[in-house]
N, C-alpha and C. Protein backbone atom coordinates (compact mmCIF):
# COMPACT_ATOMS: atom_id res chain seq x y z
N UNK A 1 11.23 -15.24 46.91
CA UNK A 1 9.99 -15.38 46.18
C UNK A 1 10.14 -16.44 45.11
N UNK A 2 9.36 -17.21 45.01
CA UNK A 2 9.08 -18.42 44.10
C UNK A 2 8.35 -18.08 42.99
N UNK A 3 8.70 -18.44 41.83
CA UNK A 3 8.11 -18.53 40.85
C UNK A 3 6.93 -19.69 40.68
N UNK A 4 5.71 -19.27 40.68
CA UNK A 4 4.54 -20.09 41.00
C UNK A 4 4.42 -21.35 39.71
N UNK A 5 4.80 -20.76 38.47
CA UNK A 5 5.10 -21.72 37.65
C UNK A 5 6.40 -22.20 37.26
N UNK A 6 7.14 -22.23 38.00
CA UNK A 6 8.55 -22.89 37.37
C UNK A 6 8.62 -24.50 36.95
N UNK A 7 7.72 -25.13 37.20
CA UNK A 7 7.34 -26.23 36.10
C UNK A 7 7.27 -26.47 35.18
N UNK A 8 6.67 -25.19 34.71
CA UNK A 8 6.08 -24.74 32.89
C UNK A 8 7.29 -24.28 32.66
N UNK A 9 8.44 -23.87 32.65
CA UNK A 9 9.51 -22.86 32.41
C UNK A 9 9.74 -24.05 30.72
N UNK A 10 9.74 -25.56 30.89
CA UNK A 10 11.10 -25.80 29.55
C UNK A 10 9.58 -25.64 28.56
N UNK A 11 8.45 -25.80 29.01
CA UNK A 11 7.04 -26.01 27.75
C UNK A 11 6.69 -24.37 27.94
N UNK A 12 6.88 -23.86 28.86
CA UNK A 12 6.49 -21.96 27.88
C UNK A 12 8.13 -21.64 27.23
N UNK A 13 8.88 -22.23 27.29
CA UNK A 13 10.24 -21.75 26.42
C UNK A 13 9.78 -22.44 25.05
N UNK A 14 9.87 -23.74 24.85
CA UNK A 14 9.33 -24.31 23.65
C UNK A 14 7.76 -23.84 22.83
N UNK A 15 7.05 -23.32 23.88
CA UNK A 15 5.47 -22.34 23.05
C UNK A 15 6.35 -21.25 22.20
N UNK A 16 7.29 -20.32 23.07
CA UNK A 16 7.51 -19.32 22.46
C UNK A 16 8.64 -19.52 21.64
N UNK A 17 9.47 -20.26 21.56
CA UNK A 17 10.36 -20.95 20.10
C UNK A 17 9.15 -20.77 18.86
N UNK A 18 8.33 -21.70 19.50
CA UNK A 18 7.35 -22.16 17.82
C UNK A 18 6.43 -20.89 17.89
N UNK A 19 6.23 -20.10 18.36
CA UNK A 19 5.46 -19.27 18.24
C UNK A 19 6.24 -17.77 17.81
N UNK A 20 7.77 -17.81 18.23
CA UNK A 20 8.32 -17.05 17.12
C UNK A 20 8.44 -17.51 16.26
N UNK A 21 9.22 -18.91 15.81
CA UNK A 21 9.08 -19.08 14.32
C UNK A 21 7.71 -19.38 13.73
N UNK A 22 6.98 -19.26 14.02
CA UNK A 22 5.35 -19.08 13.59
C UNK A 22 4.86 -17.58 13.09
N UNK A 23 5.55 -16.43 13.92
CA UNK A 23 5.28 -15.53 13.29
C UNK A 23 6.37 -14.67 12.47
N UNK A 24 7.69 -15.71 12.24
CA UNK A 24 8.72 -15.58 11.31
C UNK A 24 8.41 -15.87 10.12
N UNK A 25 7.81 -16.79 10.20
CA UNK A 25 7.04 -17.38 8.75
C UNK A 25 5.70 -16.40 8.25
N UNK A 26 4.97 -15.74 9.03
CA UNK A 26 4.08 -14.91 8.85
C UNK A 26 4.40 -14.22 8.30
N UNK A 27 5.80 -13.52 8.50
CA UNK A 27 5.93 -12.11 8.11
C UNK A 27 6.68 -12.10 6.66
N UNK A 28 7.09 -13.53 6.67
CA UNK A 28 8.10 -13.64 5.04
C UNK A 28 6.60 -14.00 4.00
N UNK A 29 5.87 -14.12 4.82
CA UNK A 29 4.46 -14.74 3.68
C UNK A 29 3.88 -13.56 3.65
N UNK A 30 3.90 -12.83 4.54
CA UNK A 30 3.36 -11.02 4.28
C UNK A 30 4.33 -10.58 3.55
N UNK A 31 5.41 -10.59 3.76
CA UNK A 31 6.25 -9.80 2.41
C UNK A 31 6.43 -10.34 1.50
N UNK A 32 6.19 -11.44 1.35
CA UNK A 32 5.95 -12.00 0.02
C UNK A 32 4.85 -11.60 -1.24
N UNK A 33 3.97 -11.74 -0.33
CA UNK A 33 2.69 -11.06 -0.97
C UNK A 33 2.28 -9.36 -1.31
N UNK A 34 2.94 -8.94 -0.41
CA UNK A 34 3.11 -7.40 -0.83
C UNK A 34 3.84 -6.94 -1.64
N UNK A 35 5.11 -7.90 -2.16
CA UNK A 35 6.18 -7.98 -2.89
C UNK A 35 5.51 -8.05 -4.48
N UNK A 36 4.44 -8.72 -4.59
CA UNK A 36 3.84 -9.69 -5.52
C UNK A 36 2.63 -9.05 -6.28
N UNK A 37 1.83 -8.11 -5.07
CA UNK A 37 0.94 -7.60 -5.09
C UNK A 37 0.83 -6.77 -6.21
N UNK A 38 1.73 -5.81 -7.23
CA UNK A 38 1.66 -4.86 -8.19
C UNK A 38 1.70 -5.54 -9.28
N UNK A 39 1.95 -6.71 -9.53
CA UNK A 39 2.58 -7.48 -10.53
C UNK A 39 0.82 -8.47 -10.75
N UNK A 40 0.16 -8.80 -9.36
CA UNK A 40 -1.29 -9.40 -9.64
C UNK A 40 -1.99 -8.48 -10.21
N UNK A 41 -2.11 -7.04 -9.68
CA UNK A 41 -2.54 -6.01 -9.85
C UNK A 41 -2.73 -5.73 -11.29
N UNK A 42 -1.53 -5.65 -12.04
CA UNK A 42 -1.19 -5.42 -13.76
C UNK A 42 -1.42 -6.37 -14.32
N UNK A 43 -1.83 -7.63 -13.54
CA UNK A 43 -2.55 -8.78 -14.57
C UNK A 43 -4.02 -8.79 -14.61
N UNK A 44 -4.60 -8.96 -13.63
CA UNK A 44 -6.03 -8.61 -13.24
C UNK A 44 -6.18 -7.36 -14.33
N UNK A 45 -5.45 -6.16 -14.29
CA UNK A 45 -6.19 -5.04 -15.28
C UNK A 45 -5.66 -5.08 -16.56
N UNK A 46 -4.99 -6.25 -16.71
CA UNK A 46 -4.69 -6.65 -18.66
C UNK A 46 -3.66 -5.56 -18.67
N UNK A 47 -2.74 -5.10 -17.84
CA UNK A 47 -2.02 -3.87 -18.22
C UNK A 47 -0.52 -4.74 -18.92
N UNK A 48 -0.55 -3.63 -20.50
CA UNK A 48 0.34 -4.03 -21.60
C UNK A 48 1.66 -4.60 -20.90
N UNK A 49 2.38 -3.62 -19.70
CA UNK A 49 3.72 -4.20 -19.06
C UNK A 49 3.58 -4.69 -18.12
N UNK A 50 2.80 -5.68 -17.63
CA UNK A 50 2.26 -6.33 -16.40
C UNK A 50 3.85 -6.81 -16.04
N UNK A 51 4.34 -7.69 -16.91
CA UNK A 51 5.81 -8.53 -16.27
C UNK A 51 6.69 -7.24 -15.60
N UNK A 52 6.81 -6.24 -16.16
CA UNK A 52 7.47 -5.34 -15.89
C UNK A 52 7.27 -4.70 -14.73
N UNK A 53 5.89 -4.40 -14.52
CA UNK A 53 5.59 -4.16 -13.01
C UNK A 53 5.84 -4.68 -12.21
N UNK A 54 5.58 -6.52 -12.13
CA UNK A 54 5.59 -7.35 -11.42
C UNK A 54 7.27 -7.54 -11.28
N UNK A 55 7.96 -7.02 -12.58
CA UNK A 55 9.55 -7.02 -11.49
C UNK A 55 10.07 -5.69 -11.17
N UNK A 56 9.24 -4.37 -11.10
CA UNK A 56 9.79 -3.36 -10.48
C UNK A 56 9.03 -3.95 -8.74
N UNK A 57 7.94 -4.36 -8.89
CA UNK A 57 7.73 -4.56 -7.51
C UNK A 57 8.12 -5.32 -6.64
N UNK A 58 8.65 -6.49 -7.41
CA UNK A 58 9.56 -6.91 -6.13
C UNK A 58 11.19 -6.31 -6.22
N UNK A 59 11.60 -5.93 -7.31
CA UNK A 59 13.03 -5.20 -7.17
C UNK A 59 12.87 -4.37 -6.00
N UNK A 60 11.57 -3.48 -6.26
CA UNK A 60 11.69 -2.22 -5.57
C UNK A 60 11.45 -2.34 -3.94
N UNK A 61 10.76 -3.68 -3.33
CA UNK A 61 10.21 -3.46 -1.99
C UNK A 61 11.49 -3.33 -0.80
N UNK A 62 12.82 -3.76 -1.84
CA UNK A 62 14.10 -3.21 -0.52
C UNK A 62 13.55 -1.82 -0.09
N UNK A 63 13.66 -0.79 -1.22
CA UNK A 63 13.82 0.41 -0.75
C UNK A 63 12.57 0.94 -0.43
N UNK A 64 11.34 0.42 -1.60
CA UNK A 64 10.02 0.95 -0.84
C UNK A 64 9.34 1.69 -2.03
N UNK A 65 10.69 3.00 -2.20
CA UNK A 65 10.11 3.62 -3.35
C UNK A 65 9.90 3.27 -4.79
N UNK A 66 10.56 2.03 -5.03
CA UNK A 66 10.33 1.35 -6.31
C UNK A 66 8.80 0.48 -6.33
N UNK A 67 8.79 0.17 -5.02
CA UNK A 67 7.31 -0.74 -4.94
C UNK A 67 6.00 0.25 -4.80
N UNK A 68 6.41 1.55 -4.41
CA UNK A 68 5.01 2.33 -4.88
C UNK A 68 5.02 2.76 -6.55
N UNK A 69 6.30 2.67 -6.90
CA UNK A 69 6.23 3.43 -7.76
C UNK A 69 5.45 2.19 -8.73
N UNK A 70 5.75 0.59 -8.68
CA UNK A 70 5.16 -0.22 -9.33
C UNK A 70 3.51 -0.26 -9.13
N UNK A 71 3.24 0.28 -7.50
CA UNK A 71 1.64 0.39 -7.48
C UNK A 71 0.67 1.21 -8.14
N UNK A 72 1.19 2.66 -8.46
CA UNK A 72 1.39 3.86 -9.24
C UNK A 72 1.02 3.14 -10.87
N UNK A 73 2.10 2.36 -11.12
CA UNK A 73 2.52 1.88 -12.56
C UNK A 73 1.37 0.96 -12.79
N UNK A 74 1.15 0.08 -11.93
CA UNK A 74 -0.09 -1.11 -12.22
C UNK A 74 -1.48 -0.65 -12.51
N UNK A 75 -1.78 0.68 -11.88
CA UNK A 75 -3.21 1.60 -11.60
C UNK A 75 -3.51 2.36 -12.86
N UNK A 76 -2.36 2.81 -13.34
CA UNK A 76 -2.07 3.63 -14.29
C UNK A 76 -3.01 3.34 -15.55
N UNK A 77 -3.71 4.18 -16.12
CA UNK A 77 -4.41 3.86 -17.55
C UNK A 77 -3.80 3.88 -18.48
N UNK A 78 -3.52 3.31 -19.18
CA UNK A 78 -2.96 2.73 -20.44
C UNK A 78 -3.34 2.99 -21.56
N UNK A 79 -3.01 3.90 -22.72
CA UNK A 79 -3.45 3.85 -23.89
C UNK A 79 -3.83 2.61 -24.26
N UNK A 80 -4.83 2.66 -25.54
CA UNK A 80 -5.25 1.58 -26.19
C UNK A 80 -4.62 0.97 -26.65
N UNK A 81 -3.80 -0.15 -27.09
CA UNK A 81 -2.57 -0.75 -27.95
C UNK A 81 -2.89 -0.09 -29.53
N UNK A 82 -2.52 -0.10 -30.07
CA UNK A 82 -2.29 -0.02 -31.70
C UNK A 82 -3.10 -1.13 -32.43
N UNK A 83 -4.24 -0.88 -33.05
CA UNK A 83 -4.81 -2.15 -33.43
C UNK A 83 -5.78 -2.97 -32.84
N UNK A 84 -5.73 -2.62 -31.34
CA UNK A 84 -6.59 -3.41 -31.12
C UNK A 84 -8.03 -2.48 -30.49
N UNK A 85 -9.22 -2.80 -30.22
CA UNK A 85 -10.39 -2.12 -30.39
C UNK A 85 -10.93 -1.85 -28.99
N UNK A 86 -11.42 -0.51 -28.54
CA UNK A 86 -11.71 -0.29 -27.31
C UNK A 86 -13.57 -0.93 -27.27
N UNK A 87 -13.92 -1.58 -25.89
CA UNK A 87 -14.65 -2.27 -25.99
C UNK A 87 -16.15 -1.29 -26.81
N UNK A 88 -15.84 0.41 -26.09
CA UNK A 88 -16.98 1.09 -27.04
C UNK A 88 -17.19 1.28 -28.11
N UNK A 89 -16.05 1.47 -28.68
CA UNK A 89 -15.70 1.41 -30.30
C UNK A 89 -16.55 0.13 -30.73
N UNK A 90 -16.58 -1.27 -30.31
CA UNK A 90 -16.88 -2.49 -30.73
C UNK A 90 -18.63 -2.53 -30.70
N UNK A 91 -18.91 -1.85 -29.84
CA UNK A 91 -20.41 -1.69 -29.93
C UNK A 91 -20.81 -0.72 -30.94
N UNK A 92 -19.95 0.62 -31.09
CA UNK A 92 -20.50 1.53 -31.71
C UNK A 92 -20.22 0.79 -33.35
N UNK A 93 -19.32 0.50 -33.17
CA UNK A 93 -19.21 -0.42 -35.18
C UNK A 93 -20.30 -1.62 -35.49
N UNK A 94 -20.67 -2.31 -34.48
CA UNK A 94 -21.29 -3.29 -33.68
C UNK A 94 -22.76 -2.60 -34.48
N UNK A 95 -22.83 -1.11 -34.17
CA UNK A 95 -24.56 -0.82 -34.68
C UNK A 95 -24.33 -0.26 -35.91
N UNK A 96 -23.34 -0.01 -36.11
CA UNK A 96 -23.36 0.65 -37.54
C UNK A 96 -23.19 -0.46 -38.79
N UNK A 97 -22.74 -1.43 -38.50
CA UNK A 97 -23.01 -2.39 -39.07
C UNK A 97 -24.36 -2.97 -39.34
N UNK A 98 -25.25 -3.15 -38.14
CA UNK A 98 -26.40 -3.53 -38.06
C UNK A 98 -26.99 -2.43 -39.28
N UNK A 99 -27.15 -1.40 -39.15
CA UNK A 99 -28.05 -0.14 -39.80
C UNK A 99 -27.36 -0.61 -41.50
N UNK A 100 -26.34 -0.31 -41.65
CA UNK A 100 -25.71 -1.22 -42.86
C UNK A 100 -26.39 -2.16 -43.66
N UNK A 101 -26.27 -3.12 -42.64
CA UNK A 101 -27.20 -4.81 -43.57
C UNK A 101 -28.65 -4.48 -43.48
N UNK A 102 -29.14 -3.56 -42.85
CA UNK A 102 -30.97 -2.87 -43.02
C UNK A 102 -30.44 -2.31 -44.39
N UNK A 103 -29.81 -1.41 -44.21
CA UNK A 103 -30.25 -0.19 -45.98
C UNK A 103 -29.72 -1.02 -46.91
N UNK A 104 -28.45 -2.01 -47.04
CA UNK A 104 -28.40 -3.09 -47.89
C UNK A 104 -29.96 -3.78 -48.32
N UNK A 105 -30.23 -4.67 -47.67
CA UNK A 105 -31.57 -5.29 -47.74
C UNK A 105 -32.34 -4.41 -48.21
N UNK A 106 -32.57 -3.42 -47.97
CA UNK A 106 -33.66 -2.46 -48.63
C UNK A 106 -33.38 -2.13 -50.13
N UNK A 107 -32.32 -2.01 -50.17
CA UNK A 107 -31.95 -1.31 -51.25
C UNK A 107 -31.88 -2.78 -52.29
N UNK A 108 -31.62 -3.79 -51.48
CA UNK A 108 -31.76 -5.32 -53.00
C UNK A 108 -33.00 -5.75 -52.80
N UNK A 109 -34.21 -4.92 -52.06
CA UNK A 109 -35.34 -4.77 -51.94
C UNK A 109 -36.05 -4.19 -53.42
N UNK A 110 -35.76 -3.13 -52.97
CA UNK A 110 -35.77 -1.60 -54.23
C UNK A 110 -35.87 -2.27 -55.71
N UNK A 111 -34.13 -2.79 -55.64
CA UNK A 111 -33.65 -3.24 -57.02
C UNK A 111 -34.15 -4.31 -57.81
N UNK A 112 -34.84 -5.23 -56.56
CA UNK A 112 -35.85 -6.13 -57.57
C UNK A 112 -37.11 -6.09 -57.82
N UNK A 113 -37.59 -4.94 -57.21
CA UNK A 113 -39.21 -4.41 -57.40
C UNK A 113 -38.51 -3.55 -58.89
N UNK A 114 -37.94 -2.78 -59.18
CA UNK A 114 -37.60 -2.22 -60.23
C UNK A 114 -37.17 -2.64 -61.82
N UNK A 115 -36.47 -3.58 -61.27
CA UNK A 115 -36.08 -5.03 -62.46
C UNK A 115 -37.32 -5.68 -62.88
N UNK A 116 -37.36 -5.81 -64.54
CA UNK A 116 -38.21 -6.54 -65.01
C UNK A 116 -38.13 -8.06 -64.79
């Protein structure tokens, strides 16, 4: 029995050369990015130890359990830092201020209708 294409044999050996190293390269650019992924994650959400995530997650993707544990870590809610102002807080001071410079004004309203 003859092989109907044995013509093609050295150009389908050379397709599938470049077409494994085609999807050799795929898979180091997929683990690259999954590697990477907890560390974008903790920047995108402003999280305080973003660097820190971003190197438990790639430390951790040998074993696996360090890279969930960085996905875990990136998701995680974060106390407020010390000092600095949660965006509701900024509205709620935001109106109390406003109501402030009203009863001010009123009141150097008051004080010069009263003054001779």
């Amino acid at each position: 029995m003859d092989y109907p294409f044995s013509s093609l044999g050295p150009s389908l050996r050379i397709l599938a050369l470049i077409l494994l190293f085609a999807f050799a390269a795929l898979g180091v650019v997929a683990l690259l990015s999954v590697a990477a992924l907890p560390g974008r994650i903790a920047r995108r959400r402003q999280h305080p130890q973003a660097p820190a995530v971003n190197l438990c997650g790639w430390l951790g993707l040998p074993t696996g359990l360090g890279w969930v544990i960085a996905m875990i870590w990136a998701y995680w809610r974060h106390p407020v830092a010390a000092g600095s102002v949660a965006a509701a807080d900024v509205q709620t001071l935001a109106g109390q201020l406003d109501r402030l410079e009203v009863a001010v004004t009123q009141l150097e309203q008051l004080s010069r209708r009263q003054t001779p």
